[in-house]
C-alpha atoms as a PDB file:
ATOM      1  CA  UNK A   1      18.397  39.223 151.037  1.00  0.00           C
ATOM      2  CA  UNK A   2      19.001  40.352 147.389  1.00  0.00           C
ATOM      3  CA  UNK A   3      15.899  37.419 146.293  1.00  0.00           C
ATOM      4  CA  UNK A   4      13.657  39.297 149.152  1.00  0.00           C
ATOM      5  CA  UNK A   5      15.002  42.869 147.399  1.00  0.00           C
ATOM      6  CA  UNK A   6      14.069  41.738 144.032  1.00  0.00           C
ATOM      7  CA  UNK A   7      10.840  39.923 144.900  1.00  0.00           C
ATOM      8  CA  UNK A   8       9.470  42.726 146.971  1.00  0.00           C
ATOM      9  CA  UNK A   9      10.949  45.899 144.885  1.00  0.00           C
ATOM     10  CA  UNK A  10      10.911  47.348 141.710  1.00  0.00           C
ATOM     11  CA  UNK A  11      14.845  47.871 141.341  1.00  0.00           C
ATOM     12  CA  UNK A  12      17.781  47.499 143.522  1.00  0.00           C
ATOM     13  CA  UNK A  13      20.771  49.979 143.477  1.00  0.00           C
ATOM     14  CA  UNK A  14      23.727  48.055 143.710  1.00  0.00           C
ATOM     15  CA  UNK A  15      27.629  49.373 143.457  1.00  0.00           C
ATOM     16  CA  UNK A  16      29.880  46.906 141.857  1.00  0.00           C
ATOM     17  CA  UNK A  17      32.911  48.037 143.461  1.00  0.00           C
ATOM     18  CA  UNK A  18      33.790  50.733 145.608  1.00  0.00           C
ATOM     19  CA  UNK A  19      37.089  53.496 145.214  1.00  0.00           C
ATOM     20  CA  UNK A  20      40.035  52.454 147.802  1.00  0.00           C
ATOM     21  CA  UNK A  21      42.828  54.110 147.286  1.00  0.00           C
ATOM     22  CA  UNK A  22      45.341  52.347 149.804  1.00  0.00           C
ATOM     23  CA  UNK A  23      47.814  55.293 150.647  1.00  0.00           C
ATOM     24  CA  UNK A  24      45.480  58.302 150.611  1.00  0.00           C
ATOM     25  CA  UNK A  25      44.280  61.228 152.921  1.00  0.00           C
ATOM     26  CA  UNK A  26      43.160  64.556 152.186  1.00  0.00           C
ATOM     27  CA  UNK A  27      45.034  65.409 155.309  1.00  0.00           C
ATOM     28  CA  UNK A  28      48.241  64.236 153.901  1.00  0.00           C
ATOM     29  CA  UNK A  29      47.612  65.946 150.499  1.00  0.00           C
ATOM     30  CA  UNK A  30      47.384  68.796 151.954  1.00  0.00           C
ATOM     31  CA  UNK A  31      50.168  69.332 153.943  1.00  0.00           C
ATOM     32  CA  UNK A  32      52.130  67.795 151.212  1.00  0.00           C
ATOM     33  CA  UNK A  33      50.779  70.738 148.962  1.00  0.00           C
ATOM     34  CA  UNK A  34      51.671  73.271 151.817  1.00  0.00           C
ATOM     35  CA  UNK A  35      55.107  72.132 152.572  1.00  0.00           C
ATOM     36  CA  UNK A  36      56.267  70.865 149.393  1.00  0.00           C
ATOM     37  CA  UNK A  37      53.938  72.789 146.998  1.00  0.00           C
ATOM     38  CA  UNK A  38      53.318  69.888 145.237  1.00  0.00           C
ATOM     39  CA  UNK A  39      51.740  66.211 145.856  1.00  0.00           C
ATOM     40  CA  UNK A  40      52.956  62.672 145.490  1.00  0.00           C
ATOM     41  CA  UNK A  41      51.359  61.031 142.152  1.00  0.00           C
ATOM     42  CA  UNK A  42      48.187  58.792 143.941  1.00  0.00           C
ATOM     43  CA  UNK A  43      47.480  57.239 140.849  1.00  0.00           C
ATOM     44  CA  UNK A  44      46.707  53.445 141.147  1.00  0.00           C
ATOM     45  CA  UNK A  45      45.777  51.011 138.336  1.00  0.00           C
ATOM     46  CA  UNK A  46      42.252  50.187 137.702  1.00  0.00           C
ATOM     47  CA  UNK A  47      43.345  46.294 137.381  1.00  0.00           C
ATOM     48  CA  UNK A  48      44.677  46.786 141.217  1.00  0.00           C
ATOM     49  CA  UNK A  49      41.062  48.182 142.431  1.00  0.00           C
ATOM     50  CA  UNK A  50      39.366  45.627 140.422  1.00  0.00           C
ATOM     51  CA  UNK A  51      41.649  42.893 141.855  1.00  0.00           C
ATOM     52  CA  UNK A  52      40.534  43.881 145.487  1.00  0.00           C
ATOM     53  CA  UNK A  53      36.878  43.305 144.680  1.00  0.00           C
ATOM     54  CA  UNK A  54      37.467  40.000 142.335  1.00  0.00           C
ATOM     55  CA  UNK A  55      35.228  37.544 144.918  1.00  0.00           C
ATOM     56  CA  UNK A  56      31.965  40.515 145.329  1.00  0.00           C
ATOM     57  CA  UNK A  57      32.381  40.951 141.318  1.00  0.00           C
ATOM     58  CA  UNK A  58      32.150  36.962 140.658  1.00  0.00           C
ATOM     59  CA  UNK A  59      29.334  36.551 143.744  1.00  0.00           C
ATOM     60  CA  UNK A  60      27.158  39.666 141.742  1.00  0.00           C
ATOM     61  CA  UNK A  61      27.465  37.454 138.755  1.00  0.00           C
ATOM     62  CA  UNK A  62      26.283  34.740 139.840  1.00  0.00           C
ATOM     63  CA  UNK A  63      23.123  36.141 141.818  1.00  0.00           C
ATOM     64  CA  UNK A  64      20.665  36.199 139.428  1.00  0.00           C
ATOM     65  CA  UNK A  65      18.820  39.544 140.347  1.00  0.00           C
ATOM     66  CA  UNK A  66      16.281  40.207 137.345  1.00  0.00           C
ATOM     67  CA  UNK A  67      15.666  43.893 139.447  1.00  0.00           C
ATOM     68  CA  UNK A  68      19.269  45.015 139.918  1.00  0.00           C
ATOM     69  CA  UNK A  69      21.289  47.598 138.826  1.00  0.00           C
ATOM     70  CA  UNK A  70      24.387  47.683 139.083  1.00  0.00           C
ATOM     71  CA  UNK A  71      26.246  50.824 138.898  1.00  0.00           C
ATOM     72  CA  UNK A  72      30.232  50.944 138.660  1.00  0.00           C
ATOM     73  CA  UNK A  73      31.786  53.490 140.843  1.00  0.00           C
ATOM     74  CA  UNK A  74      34.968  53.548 138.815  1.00  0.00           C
ATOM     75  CA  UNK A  75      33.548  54.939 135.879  1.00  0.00           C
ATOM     76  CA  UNK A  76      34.148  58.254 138.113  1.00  0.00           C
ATOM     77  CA  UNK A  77      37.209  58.448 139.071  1.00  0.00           C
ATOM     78  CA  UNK A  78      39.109  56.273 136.261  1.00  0.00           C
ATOM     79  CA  UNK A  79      40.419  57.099 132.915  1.00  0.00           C
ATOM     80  CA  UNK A  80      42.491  54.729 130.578  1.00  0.00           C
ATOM     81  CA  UNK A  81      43.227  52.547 133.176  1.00  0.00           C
ATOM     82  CA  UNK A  82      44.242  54.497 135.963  1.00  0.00           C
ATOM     83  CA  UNK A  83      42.448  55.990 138.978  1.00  0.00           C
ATOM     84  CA  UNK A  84      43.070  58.797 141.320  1.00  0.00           C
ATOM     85  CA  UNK A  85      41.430  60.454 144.033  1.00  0.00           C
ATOM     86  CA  UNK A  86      42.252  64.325 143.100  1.00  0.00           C
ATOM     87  CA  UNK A  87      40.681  65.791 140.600  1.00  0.00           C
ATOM     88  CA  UNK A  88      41.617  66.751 137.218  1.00  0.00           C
ATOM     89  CA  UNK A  89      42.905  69.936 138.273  1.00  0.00           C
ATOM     90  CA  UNK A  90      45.191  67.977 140.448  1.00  0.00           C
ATOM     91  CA  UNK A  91      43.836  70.041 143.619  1.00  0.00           C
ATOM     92  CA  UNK A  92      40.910  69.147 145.026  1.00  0.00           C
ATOM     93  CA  UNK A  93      40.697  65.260 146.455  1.00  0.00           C
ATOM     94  CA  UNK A  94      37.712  62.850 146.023  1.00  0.00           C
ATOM     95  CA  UNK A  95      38.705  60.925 148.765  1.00  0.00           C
ATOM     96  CA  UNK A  96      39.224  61.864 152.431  1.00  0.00           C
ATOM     97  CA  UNK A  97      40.707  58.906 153.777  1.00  0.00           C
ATOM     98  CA  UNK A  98      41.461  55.699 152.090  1.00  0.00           C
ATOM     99  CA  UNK A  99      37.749  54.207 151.024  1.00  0.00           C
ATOM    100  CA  UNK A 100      34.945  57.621 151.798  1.00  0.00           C
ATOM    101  CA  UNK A 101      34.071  60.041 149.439  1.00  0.00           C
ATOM    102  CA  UNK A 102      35.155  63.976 149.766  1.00  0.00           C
ATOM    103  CA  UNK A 103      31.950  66.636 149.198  1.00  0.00           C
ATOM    104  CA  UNK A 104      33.738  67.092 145.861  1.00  0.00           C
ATOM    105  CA  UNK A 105      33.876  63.517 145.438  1.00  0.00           C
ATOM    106  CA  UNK A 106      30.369  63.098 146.427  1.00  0.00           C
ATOM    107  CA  UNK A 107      28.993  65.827 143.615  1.00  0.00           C
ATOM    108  CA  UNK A 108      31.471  63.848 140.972  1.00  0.00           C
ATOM    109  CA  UNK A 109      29.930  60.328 141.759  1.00  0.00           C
ATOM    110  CA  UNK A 110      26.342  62.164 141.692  1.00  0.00           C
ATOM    111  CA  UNK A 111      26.227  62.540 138.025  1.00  0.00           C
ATOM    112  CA  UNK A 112      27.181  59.046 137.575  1.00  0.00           C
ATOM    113  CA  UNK A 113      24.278  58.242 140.156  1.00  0.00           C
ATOM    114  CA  UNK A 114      22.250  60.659 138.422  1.00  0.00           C
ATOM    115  CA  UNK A 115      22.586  58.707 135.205  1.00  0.00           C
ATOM    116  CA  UNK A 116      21.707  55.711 136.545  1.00  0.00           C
ATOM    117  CA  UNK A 117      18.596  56.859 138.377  1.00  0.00           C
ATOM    118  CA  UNK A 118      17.152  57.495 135.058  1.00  0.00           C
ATOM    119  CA  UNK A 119      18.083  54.375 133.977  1.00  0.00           C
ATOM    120  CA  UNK A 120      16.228  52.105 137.409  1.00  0.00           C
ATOM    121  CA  UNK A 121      13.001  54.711 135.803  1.00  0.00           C
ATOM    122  CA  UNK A 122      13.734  53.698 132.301  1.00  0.00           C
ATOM    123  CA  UNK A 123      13.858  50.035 133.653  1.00  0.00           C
ATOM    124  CA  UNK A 124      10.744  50.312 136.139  1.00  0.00           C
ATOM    125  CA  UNK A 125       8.649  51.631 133.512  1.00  0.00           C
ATOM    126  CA  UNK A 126       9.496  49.142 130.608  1.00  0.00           C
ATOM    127  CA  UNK A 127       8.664  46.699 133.603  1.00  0.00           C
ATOM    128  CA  UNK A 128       5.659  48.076 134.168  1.00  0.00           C
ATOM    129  CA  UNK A 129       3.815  48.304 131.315  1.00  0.00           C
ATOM    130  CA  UNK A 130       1.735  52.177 132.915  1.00  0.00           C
ATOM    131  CA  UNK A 131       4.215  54.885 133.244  1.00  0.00           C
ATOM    132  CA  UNK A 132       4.605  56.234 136.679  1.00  0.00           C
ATOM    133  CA  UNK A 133       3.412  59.300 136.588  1.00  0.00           C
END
C-alpha cells in the first residue's frame, strides 16, 4: 500500500506514533476536579509511549517511502520526557478517553499539523521543479 501511495502521490502524511495515555478519561478528570477539586497527576513517560509503538517505529524505518512524511504526534503533548493529556494550565484535557483527541486536543495537534503541511509543500515543490501555484 505505502509503494502504491508513494508511486501514485506526491506526499504521504504519516503519524509515527499516536498519544495513549492508559488510565485516562475526561470523564474521570472531571469528576475528580468536582469532588476532590483537584486531579490525579496523568503524567506518563515518553520512553513508555514510545515503547508501545517500538514494532510500527522499526516497520516505518525500514519502508523505504521516498514521498513520506512522517509527523510525530508527541512533539504535542510531551516536554522533557514526560507526556500528559491536560493542558498546561492543568484544566482542560487533550484526551477524552484513553487513545482520541479532545477539541482542545485537536486545535493543539493542529499547529503541529499545520507545520508540517508546509513542510509536504516545501517538499512537493523542491520535487517538482514548477511551483504549484
Amino acid at each position: 500500500m505505502i509503494t502504491f501511495l508513494s508511486n501514485n502521490a506526491k506526499a504521504v502524511f504519516i503519524s509515527e506514533k499516536g498519544f495513549i495515555h492508559p488510565n485516562f478519561t475526561a470523564h474521570k478528570f472531571a469528576e475528580e476536579i468536582h469532588y476532590k477539586g483537584w486531579a490525579s497527576n496523568y503524567l506518563v513517560k515518553q520512553q513508555e509511549i514510545e515503547n508501545e509503538h517500538k514494532v510500527s517505529t522499526r516497520r516505518w524505518k525500514v519502508i523505504k517511502c521516498k514521498n513520506c512524511i512522517y509527523v510525530n504526534v508527541l512533539d504535542t503533548f510531551c516536554n522533557d520526557g514526560w507526556c500528559s493529556p491536560i493542558d498546561e494550565t492543568g484544566t482542560v484535557p487533550l484526551l477524552r478517553d484513553n487513545h482520541h483527541l479532545s477539541l482542545f486536543g485537536s486545535y493543539k495537534l493542529s499547529k503541529n499539523i499545520k507545520k508540517n503541511v508546509k513542510k509536504m509543500f516545501d517538499f512537493i515543490e523542491r520535487s517538482t521543479s514548477t511551483a504549484l501555484f
